[in-house]
C-alpha atoms as a PDB file:
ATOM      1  CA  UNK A   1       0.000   0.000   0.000  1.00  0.00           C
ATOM      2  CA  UNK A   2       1.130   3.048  -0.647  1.00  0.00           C
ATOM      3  CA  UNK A   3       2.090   6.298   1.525  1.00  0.00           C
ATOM      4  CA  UNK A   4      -0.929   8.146   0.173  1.00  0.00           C
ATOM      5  CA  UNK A   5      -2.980   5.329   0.245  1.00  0.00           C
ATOM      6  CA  UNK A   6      -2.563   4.989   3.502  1.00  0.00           C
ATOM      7  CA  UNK A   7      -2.976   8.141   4.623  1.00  0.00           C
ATOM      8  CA  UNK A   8      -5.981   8.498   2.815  1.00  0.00           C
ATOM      9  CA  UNK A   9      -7.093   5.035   5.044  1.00  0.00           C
ATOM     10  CA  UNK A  10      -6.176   7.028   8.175  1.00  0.00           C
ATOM     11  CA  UNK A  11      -7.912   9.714   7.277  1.00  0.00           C
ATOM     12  CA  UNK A  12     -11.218   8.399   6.748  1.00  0.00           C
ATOM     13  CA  UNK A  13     -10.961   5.930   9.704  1.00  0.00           C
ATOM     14  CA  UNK A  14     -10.585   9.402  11.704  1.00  0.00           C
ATOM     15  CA  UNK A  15     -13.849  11.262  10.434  1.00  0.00           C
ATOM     16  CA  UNK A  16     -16.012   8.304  10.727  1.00  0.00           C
ATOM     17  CA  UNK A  17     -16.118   6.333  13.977  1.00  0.00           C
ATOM     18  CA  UNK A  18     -17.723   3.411  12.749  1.00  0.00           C
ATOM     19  CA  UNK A  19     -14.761   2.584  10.684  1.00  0.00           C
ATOM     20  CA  UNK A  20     -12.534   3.230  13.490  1.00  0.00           C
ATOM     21  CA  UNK A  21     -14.234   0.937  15.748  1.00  0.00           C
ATOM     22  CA  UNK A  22     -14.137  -1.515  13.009  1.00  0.00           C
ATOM     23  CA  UNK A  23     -10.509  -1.206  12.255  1.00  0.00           C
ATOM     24  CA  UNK A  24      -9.607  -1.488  16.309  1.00  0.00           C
ATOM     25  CA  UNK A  25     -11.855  -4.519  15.844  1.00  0.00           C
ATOM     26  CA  UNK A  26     -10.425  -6.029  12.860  1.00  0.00           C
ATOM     27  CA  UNK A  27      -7.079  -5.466  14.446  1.00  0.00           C
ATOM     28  CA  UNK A  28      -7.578  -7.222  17.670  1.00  0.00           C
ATOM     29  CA  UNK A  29      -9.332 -10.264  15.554  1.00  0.00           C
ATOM     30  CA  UNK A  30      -5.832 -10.655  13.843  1.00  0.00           C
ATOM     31  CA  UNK A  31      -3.977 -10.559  16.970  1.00  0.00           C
ATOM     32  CA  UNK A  32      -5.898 -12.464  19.346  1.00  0.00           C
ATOM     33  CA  UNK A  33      -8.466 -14.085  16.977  1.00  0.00           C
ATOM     34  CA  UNK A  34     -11.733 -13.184  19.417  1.00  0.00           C
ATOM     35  CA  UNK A  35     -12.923  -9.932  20.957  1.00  0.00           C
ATOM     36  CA  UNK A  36     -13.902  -8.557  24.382  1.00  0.00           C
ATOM     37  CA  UNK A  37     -17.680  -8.501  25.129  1.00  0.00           C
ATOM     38  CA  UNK A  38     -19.671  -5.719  23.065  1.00  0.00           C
ATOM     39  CA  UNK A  39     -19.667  -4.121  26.369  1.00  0.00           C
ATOM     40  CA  UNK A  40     -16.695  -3.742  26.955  1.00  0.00           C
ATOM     41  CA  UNK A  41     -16.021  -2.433  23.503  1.00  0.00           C
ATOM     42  CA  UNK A  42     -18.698   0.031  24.245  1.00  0.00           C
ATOM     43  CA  UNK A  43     -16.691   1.549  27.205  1.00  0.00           C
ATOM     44  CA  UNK A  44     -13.844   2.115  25.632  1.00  0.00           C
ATOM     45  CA  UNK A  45     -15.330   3.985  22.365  1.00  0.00           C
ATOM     46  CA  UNK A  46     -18.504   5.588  24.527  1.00  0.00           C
ATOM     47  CA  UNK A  47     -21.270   4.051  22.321  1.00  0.00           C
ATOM     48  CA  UNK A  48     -24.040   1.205  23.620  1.00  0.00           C
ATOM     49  CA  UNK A  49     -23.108  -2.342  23.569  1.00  0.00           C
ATOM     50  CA  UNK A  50     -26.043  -2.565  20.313  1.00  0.00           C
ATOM     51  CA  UNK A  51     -23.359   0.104  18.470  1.00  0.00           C
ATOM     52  CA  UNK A  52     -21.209  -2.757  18.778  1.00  0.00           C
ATOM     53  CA  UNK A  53     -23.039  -5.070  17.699  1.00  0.00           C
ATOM     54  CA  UNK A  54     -23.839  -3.224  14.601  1.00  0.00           C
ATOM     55  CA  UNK A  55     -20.484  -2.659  14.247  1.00  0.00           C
ATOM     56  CA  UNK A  56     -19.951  -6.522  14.229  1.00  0.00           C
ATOM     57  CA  UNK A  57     -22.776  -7.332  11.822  1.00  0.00           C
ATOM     58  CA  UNK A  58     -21.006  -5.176   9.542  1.00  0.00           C
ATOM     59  CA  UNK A  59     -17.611  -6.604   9.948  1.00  0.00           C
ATOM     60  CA  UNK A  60     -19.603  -9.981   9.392  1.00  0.00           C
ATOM     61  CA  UNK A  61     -21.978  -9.514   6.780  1.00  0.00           C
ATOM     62  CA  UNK A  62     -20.858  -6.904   4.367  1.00  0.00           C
ATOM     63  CA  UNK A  63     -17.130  -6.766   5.274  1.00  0.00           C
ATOM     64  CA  UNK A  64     -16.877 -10.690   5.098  1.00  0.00           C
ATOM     65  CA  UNK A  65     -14.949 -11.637   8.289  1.00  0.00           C
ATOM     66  CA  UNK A  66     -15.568 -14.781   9.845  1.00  0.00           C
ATOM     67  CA  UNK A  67     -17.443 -14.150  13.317  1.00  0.00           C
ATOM     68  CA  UNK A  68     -19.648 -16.048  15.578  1.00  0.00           C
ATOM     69  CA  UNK A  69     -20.556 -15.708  19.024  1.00  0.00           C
ATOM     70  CA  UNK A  70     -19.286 -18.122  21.365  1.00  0.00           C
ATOM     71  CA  UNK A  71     -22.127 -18.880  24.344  1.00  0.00           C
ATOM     72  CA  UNK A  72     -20.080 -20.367  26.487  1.00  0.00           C
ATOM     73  CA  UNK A  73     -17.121 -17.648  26.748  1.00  0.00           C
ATOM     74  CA  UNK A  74     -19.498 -14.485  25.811  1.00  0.00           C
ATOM     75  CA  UNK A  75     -17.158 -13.679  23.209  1.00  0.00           C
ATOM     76  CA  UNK A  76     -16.716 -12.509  19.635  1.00  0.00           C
ATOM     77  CA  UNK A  77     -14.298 -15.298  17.867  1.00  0.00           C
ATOM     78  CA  UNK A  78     -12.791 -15.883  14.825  1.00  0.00           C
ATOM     79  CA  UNK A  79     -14.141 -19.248  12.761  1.00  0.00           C
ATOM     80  CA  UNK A  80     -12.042 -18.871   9.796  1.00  0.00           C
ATOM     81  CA  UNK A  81      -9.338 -16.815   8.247  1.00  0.00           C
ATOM     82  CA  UNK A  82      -9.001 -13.200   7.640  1.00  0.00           C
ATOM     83  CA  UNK A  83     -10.180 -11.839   4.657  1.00  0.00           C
ATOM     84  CA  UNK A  84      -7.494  -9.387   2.580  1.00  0.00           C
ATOM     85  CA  UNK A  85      -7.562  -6.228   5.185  1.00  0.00           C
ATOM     86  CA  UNK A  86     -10.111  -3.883   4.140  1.00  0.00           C
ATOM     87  CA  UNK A  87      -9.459  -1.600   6.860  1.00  0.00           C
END
């Protein structure tokens, strides 16, 4: 990617928060492979635990990364590999 590209990527991830939850998100799926609880999330960008969850149905359905919810941990996971980074 290039220098402008990215900067262009930063940009944008700046002015709208939903992308820069996302992108947090997608990068704590690549490093750990689940998330904390949509609650949690919540707290640390000051939006409602259903913001998140938005957040995650977007990741999921339109942005193609492979999420479920796991019952028994109460966690976001990983169930497959990560798509090429769109964030």
């Amino acid at each position: 990617m290039t220098r402008a590209a990215m900067a262009k990527r930063d940009h944008i991830c700046k002015t709208r928060p939903v992308l820069r939850r996302c992108r947090w998100m997608a990068e704590i799926l690549r490093d750990k492979g689940e998330l904390p609880s949509c609650e949690k999330i919540g707290q640390e960008f000051e939006v409602s635990y259903k913001t998140v969850g938005r957040d995650i149905d977007l990741m999921r359905d339109f942005m193609g990364y492979p999420i479920a919810y796991d019952k028994s941990t109460y966690k976001w996971k990983l169930t497959g590999p990560m798509p090429e980074p769109v964030l």
